[in-house]
Protein backbone atom coordinates (compact mmCIF):
# COMPACT_ATOMS: atom_id res chain seq x y z
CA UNK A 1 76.91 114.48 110.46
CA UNK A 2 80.36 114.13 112.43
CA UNK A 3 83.02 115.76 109.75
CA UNK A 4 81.58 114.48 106.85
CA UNK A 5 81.85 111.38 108.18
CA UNK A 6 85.09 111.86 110.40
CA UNK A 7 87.10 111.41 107.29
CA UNK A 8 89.41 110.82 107.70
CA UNK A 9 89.18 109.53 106.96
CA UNK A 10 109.04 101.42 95.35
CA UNK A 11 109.50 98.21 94.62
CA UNK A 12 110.12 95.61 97.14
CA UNK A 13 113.51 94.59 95.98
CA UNK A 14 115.07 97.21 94.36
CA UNK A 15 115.95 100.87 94.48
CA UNK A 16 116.95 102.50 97.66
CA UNK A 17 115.91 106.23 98.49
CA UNK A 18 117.16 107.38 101.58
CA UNK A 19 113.95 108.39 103.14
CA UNK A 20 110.77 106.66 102.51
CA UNK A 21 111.78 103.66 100.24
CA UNK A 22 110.75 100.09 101.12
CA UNK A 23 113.91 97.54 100.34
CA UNK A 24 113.95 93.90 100.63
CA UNK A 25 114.94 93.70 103.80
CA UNK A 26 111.78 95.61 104.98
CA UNK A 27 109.20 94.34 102.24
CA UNK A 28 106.81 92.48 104.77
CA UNK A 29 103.93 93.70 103.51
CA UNK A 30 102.53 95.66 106.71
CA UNK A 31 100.21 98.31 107.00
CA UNK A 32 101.66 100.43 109.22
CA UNK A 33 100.09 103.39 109.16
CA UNK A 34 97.27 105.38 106.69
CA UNK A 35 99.47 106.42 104.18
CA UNK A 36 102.62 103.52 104.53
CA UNK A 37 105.95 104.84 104.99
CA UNK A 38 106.18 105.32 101.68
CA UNK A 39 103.40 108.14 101.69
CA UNK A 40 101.23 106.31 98.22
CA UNK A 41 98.76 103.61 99.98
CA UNK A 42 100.67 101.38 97.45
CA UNK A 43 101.88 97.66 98.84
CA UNK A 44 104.75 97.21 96.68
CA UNK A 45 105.06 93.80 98.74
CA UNK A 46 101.66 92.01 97.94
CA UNK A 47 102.40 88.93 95.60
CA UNK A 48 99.41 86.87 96.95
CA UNK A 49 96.04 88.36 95.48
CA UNK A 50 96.29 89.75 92.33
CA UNK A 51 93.83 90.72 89.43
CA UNK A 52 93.13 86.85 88.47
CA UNK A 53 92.12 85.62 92.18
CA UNK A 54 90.72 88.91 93.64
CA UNK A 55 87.13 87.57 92.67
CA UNK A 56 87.58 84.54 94.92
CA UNK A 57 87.92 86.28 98.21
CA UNK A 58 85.94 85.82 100.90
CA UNK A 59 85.24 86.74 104.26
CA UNK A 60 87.80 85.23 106.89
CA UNK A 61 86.28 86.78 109.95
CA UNK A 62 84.47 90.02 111.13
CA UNK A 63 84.72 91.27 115.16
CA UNK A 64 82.14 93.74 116.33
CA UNK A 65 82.93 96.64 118.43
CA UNK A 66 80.36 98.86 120.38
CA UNK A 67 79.93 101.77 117.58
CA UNK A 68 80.91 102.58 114.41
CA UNK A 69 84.19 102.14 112.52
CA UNK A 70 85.76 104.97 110.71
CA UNK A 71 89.15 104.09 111.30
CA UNK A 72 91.13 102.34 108.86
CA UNK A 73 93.31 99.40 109.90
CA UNK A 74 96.66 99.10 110.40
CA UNK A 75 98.40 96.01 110.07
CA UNK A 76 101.90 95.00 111.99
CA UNK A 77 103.45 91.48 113.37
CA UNK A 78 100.15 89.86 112.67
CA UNK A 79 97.84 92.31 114.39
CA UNK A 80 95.39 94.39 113.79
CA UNK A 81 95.00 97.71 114.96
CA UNK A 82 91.92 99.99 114.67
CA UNK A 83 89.70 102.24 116.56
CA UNK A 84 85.84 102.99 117.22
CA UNK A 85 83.63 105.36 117.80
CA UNK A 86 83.04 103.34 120.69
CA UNK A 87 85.66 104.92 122.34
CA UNK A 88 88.60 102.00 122.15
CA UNK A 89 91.63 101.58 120.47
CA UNK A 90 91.39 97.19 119.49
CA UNK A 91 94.21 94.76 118.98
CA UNK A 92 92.84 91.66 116.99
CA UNK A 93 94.91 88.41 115.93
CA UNK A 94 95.09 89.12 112.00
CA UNK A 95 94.12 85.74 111.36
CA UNK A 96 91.54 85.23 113.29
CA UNK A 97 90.20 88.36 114.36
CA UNK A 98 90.20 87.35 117.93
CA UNK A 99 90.47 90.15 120.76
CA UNK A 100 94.10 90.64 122.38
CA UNK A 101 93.72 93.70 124.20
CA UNK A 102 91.65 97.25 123.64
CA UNK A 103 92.36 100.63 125.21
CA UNK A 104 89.64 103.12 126.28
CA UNK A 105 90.09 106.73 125.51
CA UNK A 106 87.79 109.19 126.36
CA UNK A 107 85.76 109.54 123.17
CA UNK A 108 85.59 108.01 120.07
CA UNK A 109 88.56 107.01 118.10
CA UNK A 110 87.95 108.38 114.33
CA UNK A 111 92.14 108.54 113.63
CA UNK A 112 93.45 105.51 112.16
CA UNK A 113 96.42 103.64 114.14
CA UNK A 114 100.27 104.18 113.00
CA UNK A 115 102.46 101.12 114.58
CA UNK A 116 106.04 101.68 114.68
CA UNK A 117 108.46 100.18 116.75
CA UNK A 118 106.22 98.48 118.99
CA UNK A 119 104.17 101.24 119.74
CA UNK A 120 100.73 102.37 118.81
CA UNK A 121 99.87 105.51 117.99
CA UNK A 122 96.67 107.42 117.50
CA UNK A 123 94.35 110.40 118.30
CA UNK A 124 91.02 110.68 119.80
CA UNK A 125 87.69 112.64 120.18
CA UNK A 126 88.76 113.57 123.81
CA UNK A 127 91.17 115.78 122.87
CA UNK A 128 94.50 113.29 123.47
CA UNK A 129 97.24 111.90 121.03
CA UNK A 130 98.07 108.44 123.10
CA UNK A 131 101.33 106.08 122.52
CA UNK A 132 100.50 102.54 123.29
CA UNK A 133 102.34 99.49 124.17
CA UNK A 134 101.83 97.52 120.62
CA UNK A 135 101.88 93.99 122.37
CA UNK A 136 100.29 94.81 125.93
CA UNK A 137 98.07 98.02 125.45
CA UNK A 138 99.29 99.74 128.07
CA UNK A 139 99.48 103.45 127.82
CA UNK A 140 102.99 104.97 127.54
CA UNK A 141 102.22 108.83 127.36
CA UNK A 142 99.56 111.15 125.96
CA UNK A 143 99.65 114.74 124.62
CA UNK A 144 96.49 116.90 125.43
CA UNK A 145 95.66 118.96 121.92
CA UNK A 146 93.66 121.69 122.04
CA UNK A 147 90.41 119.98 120.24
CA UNK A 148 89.49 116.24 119.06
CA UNK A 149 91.82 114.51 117.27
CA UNK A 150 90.23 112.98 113.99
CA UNK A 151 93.39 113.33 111.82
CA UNK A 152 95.32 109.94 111.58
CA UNK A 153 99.07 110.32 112.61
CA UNK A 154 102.53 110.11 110.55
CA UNK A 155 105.35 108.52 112.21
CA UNK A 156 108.42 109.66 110.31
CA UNK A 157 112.31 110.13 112.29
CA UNK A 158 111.65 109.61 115.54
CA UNK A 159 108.79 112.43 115.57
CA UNK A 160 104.62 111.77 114.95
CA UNK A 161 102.64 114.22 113.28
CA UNK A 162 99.20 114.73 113.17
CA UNK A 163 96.50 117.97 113.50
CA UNK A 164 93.16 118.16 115.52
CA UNK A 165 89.96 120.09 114.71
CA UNK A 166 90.85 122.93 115.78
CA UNK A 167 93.82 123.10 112.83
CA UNK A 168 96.75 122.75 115.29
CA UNK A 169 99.34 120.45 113.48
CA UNK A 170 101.67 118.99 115.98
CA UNK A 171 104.67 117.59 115.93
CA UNK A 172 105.83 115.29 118.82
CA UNK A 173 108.57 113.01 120.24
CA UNK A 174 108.37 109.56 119.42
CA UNK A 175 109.37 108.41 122.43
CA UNK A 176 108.14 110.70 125.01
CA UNK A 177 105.43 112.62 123.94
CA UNK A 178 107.43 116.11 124.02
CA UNK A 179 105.98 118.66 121.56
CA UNK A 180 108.73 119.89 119.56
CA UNK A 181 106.59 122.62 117.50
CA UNK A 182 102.81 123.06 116.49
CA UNK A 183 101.16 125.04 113.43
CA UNK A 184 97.99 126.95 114.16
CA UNK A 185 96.15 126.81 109.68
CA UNK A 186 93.03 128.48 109.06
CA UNK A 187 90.34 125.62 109.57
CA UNK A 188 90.03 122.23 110.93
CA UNK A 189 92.27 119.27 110.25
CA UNK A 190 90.52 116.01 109.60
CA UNK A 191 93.22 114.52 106.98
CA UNK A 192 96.46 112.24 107.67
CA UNK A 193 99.91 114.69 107.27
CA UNK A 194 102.13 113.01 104.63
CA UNK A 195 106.05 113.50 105.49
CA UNK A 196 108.58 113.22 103.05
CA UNK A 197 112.43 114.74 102.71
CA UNK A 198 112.26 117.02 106.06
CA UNK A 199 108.79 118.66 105.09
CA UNK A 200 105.42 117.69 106.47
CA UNK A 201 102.63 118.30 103.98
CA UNK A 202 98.61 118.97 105.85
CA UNK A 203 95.91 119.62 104.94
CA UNK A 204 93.11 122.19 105.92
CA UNK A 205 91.72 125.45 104.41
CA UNK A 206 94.95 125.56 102.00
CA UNK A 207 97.47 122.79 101.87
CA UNK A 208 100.77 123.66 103.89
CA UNK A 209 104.28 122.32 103.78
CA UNK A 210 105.92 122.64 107.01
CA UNK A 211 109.32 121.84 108.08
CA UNK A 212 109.62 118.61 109.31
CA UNK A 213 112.39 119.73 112.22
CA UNK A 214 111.08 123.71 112.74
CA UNK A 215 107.31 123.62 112.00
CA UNK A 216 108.38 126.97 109.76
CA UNK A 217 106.14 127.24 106.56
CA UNK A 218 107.74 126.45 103.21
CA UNK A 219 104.96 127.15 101.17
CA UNK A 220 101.15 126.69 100.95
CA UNK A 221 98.76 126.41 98.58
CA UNK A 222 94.67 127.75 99.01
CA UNK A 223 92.65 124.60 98.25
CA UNK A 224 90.18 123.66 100.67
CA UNK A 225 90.64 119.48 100.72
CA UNK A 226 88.14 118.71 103.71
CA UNK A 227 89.55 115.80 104.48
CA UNK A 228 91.55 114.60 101.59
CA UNK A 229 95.22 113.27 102.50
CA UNK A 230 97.68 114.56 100.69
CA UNK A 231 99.68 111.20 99.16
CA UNK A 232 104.07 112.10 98.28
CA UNK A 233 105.97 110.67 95.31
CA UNK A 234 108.75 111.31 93.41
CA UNK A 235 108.96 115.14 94.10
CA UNK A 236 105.06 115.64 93.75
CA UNK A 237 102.04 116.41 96.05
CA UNK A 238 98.81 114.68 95.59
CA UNK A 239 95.43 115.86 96.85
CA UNK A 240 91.71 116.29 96.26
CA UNK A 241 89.77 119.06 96.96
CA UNK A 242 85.92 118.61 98.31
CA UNK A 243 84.97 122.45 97.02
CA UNK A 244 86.18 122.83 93.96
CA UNK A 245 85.87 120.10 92.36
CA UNK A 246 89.60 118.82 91.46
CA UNK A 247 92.68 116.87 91.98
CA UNK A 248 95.72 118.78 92.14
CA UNK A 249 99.54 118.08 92.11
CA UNK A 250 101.88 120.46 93.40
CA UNK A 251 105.89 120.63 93.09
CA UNK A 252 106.85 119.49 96.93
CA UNK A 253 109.23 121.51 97.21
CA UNK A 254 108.05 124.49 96.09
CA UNK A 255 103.82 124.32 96.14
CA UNK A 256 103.49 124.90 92.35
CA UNK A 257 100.55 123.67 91.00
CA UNK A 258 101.87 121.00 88.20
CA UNK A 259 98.69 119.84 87.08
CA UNK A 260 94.49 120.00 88.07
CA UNK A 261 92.00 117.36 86.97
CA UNK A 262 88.09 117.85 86.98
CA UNK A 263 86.97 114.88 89.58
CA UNK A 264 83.67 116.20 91.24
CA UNK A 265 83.83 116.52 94.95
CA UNK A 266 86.88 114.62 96.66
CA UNK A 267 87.35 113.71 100.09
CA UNK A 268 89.43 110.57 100.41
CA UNK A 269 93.33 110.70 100.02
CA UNK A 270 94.43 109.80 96.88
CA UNK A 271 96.96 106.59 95.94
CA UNK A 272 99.88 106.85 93.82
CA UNK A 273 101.23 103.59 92.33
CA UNK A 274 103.82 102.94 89.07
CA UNK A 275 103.15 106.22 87.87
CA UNK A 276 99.26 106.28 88.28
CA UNK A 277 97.38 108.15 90.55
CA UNK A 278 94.30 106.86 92.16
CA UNK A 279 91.05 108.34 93.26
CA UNK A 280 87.88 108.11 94.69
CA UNK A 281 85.02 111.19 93.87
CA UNK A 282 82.31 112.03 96.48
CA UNK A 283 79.94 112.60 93.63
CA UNK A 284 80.34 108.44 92.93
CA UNK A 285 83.31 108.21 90.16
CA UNK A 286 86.99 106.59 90.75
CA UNK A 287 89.73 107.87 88.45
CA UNK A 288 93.25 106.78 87.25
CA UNK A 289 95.26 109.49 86.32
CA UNK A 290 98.62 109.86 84.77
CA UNK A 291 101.16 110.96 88.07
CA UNK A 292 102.64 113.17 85.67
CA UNK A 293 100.34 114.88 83.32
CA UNK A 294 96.79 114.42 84.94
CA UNK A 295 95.23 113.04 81.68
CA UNK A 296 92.54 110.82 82.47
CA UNK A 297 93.48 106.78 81.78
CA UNK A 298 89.85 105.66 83.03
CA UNK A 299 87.01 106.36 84.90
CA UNK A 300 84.58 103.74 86.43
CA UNK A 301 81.11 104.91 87.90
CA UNK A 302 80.29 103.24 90.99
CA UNK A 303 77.15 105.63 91.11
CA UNK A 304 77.31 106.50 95.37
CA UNK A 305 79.22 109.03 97.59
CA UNK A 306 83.24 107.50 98.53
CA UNK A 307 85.13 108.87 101.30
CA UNK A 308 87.00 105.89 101.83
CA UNK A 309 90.84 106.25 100.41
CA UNK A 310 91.84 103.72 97.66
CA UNK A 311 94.54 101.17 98.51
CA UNK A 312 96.57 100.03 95.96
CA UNK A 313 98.42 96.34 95.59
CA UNK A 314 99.95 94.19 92.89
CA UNK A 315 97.40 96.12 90.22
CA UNK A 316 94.30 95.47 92.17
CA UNK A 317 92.66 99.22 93.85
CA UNK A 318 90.46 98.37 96.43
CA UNK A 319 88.11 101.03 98.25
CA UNK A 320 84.55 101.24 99.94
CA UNK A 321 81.52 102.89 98.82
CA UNK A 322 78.34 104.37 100.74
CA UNK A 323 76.05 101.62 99.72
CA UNK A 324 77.94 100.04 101.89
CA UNK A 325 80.40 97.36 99.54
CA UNK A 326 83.75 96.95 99.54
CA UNK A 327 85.36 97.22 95.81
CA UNK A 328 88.33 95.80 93.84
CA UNK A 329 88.99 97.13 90.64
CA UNK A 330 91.53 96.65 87.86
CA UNK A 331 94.36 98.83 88.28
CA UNK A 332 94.97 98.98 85.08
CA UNK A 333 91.55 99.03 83.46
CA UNK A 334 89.40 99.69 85.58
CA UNK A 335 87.22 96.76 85.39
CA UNK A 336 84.97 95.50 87.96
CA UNK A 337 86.56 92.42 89.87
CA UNK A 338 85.06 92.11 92.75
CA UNK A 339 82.84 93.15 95.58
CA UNK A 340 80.68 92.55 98.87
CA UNK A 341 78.31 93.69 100.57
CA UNK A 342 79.24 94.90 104.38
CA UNK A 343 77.57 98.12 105.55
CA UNK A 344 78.15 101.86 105.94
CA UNK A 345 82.15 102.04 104.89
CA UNK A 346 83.31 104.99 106.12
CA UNK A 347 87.11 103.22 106.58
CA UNK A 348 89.45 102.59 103.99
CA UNK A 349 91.50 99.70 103.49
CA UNK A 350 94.48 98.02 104.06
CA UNK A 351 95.85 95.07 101.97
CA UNK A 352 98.46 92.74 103.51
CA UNK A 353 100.12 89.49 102.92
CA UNK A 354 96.86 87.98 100.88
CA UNK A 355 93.95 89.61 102.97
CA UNK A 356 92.23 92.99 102.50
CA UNK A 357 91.26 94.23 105.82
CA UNK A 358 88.05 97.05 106.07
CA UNK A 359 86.19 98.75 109.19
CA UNK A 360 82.62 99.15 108.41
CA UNK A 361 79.15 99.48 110.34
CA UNK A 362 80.57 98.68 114.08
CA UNK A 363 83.08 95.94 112.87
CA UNK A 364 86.15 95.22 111.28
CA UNK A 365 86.47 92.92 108.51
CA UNK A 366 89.13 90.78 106.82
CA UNK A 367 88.74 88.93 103.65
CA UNK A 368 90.72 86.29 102.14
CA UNK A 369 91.23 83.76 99.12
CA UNK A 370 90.57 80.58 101.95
């Protein structure tokens, strides 16, 4: 079984933090990466589907690649960016799902795409970090890590973040590739870094905060997540931990634990939205917790294991399940509002400018209220 699975894995018009909030002017609704800039997998910016039309969606298109499809989408200019275990890194026309280009690493492509600036970045099986050309494909540099690269990178400043199995986080130029520092943890790194106010939070056999600019430890915390990605908001760190059982939020800034919760096994990344925090249990529960206390709001059984990460937009949670559905629940309730029937999910979703868009089996998916 390849990593459990290779796990992977703000309001739009108002306030204004200096780092990671999403203003008007930028409140297109993309996907740009696992976690979205503003490190919650909450779309502030979707206004199309919504708890009243969720239950009329329907699938707009589905493209089949040559393997499997643990990789979660990302979602820029209209494209659609998402890797196999085929191998490739795929571009696809968001509304039609038609091929524009793919890239061929040298192994299978678990890491889920970040797209900034026009370029594409991502890790792979074969050992390599690669920058693409967002538009043409082309390859514009690689970094050789020091094991497969299943951990989906953070693009945050100019630098991209991300670890490899071997527990190696690295930080590297943007633009060229250049390794400005690495971080040798204590066991492998399957799970997305979250970056916020200079300090890069990962995951592995304890959670570490690193500085962003040094790579010098700030603090860390022993909590084995195995794949959980840590979400960031308002001051707090979010993650779930596959061994013992919990959710935990920790101070950022200085790795106190604030609150645990009692979830059963978690290996997807959280999702924090208005003050709610999101998540999916391996042993077959999703939770909505209170950001700030932990106490439990509700609880809905979907009865099989979830490593796919919830995404959260305009109070609809979306997430797959091993009996191989897509769900949308009730942010606020927790009631059942939809689902269908795909395949193995292994990928979690993104949800963009009315369509939810979902690797599963060996294809990617995108559904839609026409």
């Amino acid at each position: 079984m390849k990593r459990f699975r290779i796990l992977f894995g703000i309001l739009c018009a108002c306030i204004v933090s200096v780092a990671w909030s999403e203003t008007a002017a930028t409140c297109n609704g993309d996907w740009m990466e696992f976690h979205r800039p503003n490190m919650k997998r909450w779309n502030p910016c979707e206004k199309t589907l919504n708890v009243n039309n969720v239950g009329r969606l329907k699938q707009l298109w589905s493209y089949t690649t040559g393997n499997s499809v643990y990789s979660s989408p990302a979602v820029v200019n209209g494209v659609v960016y998402v890797g196999s275990e085929d191998g490739n890194v795929y571009a696809l026309n968001a509304a039609t799902g038609a091929k524009l280009w793919s890239y061929t690493t040298g192994n299978g492509v678990y890491s889920s795409p970040a797209v900034v600036n026009g370029v594409v970045y991502v890790g792979s099986e074969d050992s390599n970090v690669y920058a693409l050309n967002a538009t043409t494909g082309a390859k514009l540099w690689s970094y050789a890590t020091s094991f497969g690269v299943y951990s989906s990178p953070t693009v945050a400043n100019g630098m991209v973040y991300a670890g490899d199995g071997n527990g190696k986080v690295y930080a590297l130029r943007a633009k060229t590739g250049a390794l400005l520092w690495s971080y040798t943890t204590g066991g492998t790194m399957d799970s997305s870094p979250a970056v916020a106010n200079g300090v890069v939070y990962a995951a592995s056999d304890k959670i570490y905060a690193l500085d962003a600019q040094s790579g010098a430890l700030v603090w860390s915390y022993a909590i084995t997540s195995s794949g959980s990605s840590p979400a960031v908001a308002n001051g707090v760190v979010y993650i779930g931990s596959y061994y013992d059982f919990k959710v935990y939020a920790f101070n950022a800034s200085t790795g106190a634990v604030l609150w645990r919760h009692n979830t059963g096994r978690v290996l997807s990344g959280p999702a924090v939205a208005n003050g709610v925090l999101y998540v999916a249990s391996f042993n077959g529960d999703v939770y909505a917790l209170s950001s700030k206390t932990g106490a439990l709001l509700w609880s809905h059984t979907i009865g099989v294991h979830m490593d796919s990460s919830p995404a959260v937009a305009n109070g609809v949670m979306y997430f797959g399940a091993w009996d191989g559905r897509i769900y949308a629940l009730s942010a606020k309730t927790g009631a059942l509002l939809w689902s269908y029937l795909l395949g193995g999910l292994g990928s979690s979703p993104a949800v963009t400018n009315g369509v939810v868009y979902v690797g599963s089996g060996a294809s990617v998916s995108a559904f839609g209220l026409n």
